[in-house]
Protein backbone atom coordinates (compact mmCIF):
# COMPACT_ATOMS: atom_id res chain seq x y z
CA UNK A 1 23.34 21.99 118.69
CA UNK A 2 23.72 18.85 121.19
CA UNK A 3 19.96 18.29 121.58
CA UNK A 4 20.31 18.52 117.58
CA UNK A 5 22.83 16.27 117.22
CA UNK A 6 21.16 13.80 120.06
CA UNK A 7 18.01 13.92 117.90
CA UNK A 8 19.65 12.70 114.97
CA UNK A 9 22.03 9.90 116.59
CA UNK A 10 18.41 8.78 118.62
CA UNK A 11 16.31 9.14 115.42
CA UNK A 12 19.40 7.35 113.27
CA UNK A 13 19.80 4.23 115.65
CA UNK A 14 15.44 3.68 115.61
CA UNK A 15 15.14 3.54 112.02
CA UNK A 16 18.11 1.33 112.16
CA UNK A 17 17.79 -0.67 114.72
CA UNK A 18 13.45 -0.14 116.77
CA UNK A 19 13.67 0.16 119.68
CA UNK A 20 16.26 -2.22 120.70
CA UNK A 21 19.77 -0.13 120.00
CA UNK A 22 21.87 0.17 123.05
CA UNK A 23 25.01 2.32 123.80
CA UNK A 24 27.14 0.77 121.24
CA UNK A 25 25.25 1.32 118.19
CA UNK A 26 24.49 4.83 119.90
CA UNK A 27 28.39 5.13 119.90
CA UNK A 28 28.96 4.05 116.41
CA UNK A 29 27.06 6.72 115.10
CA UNK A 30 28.06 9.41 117.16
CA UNK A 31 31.57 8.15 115.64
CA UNK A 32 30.65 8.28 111.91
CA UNK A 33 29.11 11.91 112.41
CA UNK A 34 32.26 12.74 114.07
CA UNK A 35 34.18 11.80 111.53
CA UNK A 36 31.98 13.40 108.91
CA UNK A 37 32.79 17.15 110.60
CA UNK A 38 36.02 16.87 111.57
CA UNK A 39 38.04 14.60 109.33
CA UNK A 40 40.18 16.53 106.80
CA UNK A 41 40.03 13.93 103.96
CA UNK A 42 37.25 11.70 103.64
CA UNK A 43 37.23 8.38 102.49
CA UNK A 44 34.24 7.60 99.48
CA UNK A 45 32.97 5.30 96.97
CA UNK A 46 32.02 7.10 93.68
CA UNK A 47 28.66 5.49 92.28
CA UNK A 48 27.55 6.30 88.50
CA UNK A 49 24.00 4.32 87.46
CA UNK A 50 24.31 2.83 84.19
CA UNK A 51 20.75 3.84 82.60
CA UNK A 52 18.04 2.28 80.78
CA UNK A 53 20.67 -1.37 80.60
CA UNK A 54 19.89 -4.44 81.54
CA UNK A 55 22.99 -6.48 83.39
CA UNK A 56 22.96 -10.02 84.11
CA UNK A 57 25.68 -10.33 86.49
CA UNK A 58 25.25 -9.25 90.36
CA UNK A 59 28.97 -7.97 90.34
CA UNK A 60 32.06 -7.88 87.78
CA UNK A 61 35.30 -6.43 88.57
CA UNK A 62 36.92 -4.07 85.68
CA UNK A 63 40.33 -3.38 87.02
CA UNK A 64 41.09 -3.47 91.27
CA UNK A 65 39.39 -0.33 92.08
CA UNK A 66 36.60 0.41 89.46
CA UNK A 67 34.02 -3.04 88.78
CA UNK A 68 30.33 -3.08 88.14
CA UNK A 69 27.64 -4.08 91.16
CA UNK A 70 24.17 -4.56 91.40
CA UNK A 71 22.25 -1.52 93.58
CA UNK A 72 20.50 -2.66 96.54
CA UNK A 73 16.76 -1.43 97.06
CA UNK A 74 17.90 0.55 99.93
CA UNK A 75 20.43 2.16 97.43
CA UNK A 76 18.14 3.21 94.74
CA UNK A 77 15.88 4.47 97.67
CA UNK A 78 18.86 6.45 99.14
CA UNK A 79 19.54 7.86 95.55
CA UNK A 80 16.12 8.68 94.73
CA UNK A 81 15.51 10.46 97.42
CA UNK A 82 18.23 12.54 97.07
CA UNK A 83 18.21 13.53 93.86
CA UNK A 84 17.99 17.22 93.59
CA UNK A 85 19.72 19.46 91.51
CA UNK A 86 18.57 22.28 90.47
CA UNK A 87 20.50 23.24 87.48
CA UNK A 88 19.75 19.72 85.74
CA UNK A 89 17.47 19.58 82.63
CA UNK A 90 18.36 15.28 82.19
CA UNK A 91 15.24 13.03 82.34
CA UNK A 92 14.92 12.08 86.11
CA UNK A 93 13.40 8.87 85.09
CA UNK A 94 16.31 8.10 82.81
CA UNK A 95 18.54 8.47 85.55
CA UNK A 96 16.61 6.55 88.13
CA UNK A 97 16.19 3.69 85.41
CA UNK A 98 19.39 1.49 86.52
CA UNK A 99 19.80 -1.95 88.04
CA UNK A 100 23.53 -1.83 88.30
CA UNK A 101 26.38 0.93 88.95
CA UNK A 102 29.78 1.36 87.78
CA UNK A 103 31.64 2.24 91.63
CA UNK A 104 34.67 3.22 91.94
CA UNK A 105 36.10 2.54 94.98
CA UNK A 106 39.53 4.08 97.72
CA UNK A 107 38.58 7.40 96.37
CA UNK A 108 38.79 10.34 98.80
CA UNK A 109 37.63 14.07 99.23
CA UNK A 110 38.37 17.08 101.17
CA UNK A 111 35.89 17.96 103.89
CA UNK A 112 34.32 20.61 103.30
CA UNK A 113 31.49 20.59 106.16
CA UNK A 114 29.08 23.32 106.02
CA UNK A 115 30.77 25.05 102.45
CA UNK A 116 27.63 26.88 100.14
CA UNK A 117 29.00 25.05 97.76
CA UNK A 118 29.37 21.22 98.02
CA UNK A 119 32.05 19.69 95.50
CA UNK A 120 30.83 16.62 94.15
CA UNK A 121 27.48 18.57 92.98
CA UNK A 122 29.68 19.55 89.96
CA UNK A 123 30.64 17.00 87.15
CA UNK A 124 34.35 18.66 86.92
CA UNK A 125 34.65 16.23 90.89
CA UNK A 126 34.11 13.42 89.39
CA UNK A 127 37.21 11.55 87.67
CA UNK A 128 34.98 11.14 84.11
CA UNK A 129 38.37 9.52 82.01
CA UNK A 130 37.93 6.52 83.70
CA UNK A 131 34.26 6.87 83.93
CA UNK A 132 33.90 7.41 79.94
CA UNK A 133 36.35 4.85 79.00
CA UNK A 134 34.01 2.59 80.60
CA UNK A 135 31.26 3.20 78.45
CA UNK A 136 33.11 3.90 75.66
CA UNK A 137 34.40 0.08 76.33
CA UNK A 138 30.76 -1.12 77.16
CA UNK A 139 29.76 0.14 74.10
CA UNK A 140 32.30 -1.01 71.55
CA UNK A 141 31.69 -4.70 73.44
CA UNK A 142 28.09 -4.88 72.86
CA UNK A 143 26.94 -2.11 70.64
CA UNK A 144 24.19 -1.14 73.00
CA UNK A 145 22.62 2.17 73.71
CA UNK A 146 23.94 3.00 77.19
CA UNK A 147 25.18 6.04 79.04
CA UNK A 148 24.57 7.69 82.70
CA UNK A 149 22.80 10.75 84.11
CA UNK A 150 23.71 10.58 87.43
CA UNK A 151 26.79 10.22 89.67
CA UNK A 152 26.71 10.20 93.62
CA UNK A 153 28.92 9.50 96.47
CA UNK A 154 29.16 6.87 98.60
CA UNK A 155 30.71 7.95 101.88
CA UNK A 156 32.82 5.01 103.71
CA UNK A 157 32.65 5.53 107.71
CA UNK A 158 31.72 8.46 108.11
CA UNK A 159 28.45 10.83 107.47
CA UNK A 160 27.23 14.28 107.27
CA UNK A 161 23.57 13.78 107.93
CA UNK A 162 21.71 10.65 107.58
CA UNK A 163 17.75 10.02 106.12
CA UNK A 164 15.88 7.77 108.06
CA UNK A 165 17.65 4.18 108.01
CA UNK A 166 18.69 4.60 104.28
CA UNK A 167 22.50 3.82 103.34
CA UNK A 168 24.18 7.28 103.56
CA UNK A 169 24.65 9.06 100.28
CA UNK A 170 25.68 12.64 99.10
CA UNK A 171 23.62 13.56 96.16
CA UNK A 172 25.83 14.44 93.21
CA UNK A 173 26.03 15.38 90.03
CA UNK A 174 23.62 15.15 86.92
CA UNK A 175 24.86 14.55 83.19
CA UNK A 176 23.56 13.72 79.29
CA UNK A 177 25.81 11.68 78.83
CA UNK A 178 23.16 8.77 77.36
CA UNK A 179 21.21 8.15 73.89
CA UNK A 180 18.87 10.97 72.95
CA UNK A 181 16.21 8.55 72.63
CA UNK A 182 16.32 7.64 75.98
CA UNK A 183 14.68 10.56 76.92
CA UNK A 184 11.66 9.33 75.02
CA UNK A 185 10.42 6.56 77.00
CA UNK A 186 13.78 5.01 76.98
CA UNK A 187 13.18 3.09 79.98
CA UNK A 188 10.48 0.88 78.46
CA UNK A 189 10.00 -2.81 76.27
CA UNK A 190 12.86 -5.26 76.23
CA UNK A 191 16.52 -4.99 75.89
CA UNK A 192 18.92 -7.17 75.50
CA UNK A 193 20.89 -8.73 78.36
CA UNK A 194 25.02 -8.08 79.17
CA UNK A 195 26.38 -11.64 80.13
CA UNK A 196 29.28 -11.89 82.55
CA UNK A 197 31.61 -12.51 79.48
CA UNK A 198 30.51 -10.07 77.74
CA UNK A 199 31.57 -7.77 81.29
CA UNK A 200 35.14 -9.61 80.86
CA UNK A 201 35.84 -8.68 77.50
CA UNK A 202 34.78 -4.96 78.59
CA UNK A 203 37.01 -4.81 81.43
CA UNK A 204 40.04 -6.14 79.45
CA UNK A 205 39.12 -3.72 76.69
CA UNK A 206 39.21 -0.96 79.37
CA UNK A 207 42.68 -1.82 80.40
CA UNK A 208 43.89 -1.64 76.62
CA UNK A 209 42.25 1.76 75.98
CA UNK A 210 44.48 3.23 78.84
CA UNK A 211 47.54 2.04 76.98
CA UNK A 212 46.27 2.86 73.68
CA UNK A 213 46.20 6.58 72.79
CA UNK A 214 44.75 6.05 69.27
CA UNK A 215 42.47 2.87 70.10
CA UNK A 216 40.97 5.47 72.99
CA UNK A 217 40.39 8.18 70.64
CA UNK A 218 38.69 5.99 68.12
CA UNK A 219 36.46 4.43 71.08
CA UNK A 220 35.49 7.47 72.19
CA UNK A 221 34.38 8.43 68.79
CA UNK A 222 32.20 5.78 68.86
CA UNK A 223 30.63 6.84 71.49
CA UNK A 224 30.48 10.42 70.44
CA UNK A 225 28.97 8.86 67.30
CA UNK A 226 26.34 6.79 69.35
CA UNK A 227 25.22 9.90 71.71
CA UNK A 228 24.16 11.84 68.46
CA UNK A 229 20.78 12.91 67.63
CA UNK A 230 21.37 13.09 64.05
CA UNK A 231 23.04 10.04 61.78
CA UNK A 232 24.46 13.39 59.71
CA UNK A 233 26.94 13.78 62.77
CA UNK A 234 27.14 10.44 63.71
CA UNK A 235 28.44 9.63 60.11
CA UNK A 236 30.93 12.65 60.78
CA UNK A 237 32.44 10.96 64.46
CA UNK A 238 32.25 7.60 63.27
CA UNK A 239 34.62 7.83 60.60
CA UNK A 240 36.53 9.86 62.52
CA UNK A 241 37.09 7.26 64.60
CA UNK A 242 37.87 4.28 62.26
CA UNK A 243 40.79 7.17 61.05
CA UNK A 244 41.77 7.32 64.67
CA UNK A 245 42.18 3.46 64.45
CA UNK A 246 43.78 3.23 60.90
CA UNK A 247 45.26 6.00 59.38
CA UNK A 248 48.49 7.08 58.75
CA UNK A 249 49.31 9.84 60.75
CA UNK A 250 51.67 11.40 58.05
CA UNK A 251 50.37 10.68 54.52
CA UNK A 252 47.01 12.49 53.81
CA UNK A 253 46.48 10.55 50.31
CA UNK A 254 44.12 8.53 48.83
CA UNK A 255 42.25 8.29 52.60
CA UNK A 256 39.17 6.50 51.51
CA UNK A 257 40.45 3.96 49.70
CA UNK A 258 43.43 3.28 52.32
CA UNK A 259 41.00 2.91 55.19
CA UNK A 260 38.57 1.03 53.21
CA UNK A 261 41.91 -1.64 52.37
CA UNK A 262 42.97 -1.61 56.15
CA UNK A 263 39.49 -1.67 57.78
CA UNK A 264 38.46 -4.73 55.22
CA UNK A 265 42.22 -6.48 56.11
CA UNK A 266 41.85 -5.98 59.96
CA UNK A 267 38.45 -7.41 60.01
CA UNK A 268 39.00 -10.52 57.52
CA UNK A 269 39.35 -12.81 59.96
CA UNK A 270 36.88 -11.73 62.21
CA UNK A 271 32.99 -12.64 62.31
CA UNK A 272 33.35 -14.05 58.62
CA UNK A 273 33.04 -10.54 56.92
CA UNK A 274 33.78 -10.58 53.28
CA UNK A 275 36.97 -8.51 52.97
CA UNK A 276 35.41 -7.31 49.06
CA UNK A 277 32.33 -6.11 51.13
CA UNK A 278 33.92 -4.70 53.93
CA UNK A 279 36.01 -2.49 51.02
CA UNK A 280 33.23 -1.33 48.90
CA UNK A 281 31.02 -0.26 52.26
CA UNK A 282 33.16 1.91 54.15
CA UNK A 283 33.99 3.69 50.91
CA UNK A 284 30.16 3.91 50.51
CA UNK A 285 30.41 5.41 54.00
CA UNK A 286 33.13 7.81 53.40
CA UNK A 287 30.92 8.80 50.31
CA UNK A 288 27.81 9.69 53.26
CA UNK A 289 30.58 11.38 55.22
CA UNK A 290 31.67 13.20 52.37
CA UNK A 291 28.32 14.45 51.30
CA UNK A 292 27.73 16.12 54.71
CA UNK A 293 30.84 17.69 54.91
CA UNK A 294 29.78 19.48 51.25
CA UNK A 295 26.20 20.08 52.30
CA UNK A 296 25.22 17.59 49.25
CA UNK A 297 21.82 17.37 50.58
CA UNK A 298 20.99 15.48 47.54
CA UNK A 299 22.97 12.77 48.33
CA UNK A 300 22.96 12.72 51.45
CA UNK A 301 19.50 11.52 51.56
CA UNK A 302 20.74 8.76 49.28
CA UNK A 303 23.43 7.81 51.24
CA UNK A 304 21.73 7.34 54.71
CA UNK A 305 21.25 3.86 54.13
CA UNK A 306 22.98 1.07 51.94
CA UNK A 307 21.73 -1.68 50.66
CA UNK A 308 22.99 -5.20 52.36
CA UNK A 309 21.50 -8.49 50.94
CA UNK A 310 18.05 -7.12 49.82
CA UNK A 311 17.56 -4.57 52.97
CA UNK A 312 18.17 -1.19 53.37
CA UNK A 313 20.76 -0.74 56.68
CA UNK A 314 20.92 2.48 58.26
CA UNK A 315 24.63 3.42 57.20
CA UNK A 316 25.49 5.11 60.48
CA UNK A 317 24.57 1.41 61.84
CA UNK A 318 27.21 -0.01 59.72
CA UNK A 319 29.87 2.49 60.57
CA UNK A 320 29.40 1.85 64.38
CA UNK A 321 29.57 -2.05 63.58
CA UNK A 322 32.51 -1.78 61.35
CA UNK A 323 34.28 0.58 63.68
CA UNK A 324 33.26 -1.39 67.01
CA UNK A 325 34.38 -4.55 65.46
CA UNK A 326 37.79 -2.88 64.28
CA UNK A 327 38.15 -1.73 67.52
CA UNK A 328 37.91 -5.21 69.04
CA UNK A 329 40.10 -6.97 67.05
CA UNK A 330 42.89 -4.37 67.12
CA UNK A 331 42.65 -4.58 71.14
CA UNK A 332 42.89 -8.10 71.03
CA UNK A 333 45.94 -8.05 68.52
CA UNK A 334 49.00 -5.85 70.51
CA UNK A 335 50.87 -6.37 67.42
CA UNK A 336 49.08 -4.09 65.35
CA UNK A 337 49.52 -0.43 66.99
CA UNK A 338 49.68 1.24 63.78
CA UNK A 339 48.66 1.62 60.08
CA UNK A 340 52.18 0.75 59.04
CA UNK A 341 51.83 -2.42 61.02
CA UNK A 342 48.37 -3.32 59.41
CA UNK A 343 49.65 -3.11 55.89
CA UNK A 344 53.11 -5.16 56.51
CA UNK A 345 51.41 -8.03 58.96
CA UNK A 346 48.04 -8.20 57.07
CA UNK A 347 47.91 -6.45 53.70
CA UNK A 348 51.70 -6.87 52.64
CA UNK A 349 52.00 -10.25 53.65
CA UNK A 350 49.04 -11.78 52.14
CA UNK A 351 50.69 -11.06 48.83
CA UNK A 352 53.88 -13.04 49.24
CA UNK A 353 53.70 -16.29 47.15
């Protein structure tokens, strides 16, 4: 085992280094291996590639221990190269198809040195609230298709094994959690870029959703809605969401035309929708949604589109833009944490004379 681990702390220090390492850098990895066996808890950084998205910015901060950076070529050699799991069925390419990674950093793990069974190889390791609220954020910020496959860790000072002079990495876990179409050449032609404010309104969206219970719940039905591979579910989680963000949680009457009346209130002021539009629409919507729930497969093939100034829009396009945008402006209004608080500060007081 000592000629083993010379080999290794030799071989580490030449790939770094040539030929001209001395003792230090000899001792600095005998250190870091040292640490990796016998250290109970282990300090890491936990790395998740955003796939197939295209990220301006070299680094944004989302809250103090979670921001977006750039990956390195040595990292996306290091991650590569490790990628093996055997009970993944996700797209390799889709996963390897990232510029930029959400990290979160100051995590820890227990060492488990030498276990058959190595942790952070399983999704359940990974802390995937904060993860998902990310995206869920990203998403309702630009309305882009986005998502991850993979998630890694990054260990900090210390190492298990190393790979020639590539930045040390333990290869984690795989997950769908992107656009079906991704897996169909997702990775190629143009997409559009995610500026640095666009990054800032994400990250103070994030810190909202945590506070939010019902402003979470409708994000992350946008999301659901955006993973789908049909726009018969996607109708389904959609609207569930813009309930999430608007309904009463009491009163079960007249839904439709009470979310229609809030959703075309709360987004009046914003992006100069017509309020008359924004009320016939969603209950244009709620007639797709209701059609699918009934198995109406007449009108459901109707309904998959509605018509908006001479075009045809896909209407599972205009639920995730009317429930994104709803989503936005209730974030940005802390007033507004309920449907009774909708109808008294927007609908109610509109009619006073």
């Amino acid at each position: 085992e000592m000629a083993g681990l010379l080999f290794v702390l030799f071989a580490r220090r030449m790939y770094v280094d040539g030929d001209g390492f001395g003792e230090t850098g000899l001792r600095s990895v005998y250190c870091v291996l040292v640490a990796g066996r016998l250290q109970r808890t282990l300090p890491i950084s936990i790395l998740v590639p955003i796939a197939c998205t295209r990220i301006e910015p070299e680094d944004a901060q989302i809250v103090p221990e979670i921001r977006v950076l750039a990956l390195s070529t040595a990292q996306q050699l290091a991650r590569a190269s490790d990628f093996h799991n055997p009970l993944s069925s996700i797209n390799e390419t889709v996963a390897m198809a990232a510029t930029h990674a959400l990290q979160i950093e100051n995590a820890q793990m227990k060492n488990r040195d030498g276990a058959m069974a190595d942790p952070y190889m399983s999704l359940g390791f990974y802390p995937t609230t904060e993860i998902d609220r990310f995206f869920d954020a990203l998403r309702a910020v630009t309305g882009l298709d986005t998502g991850y496959a993979q998630l890694y860790i990054a260990p900090q000072g210390w190492a298990q094994h190393f790979k020639l002079g590539l930045p040390t990495i333990m290869p984690g876990a795989s997950a769908r959690r992107y656009p079906p179409k991704f897996d169909h050449y997702g990775w190629l032609g143009e997409k559009e870029s995610i500026s640095a404010p666009q990054l800032a309104e994400v990250a103070e969206l994030y810190a909202m959703l945590g506070k939010r219970d019902r402003l979470a719940l409708a994000a992350r039905r946008l999301s659901a809605g955006m993973l789908r591979e049909t726009s018969d579910d996607a109708i389904l989680d959609l609207l569930i969401g813009l309930e999430a963000a608007l309904s009463d949680e009491k009163s079960k009457t007249e839904v439709t035309h009470k979310l229609a009346l809030r959703s075309a209130a709360v987004l009046a002021g914003s992006n100069d929708f017509i309020p008359t539009d924004v009320f016939v629409r969603v209950k244009k919507l709620y007639e797709y949604r209701s059609a699918v729930v009934h198995g109406n497969a007449k009108d459901i093939g109707k309904l998959k589109t509605i018509g908006i100034d001479g075009a045809r829009v896909a209407s599972t396009e205009l639920a995730a833009y009317y429930l994104r945008e709803v989503i936005r402006v209730l974030a940005r209004r802390e007033d507004l944490t309920n449907a009774r608080e909708i109808d008294e500060k927007l609908i109610l007081a509109a009619l006073r004379w």
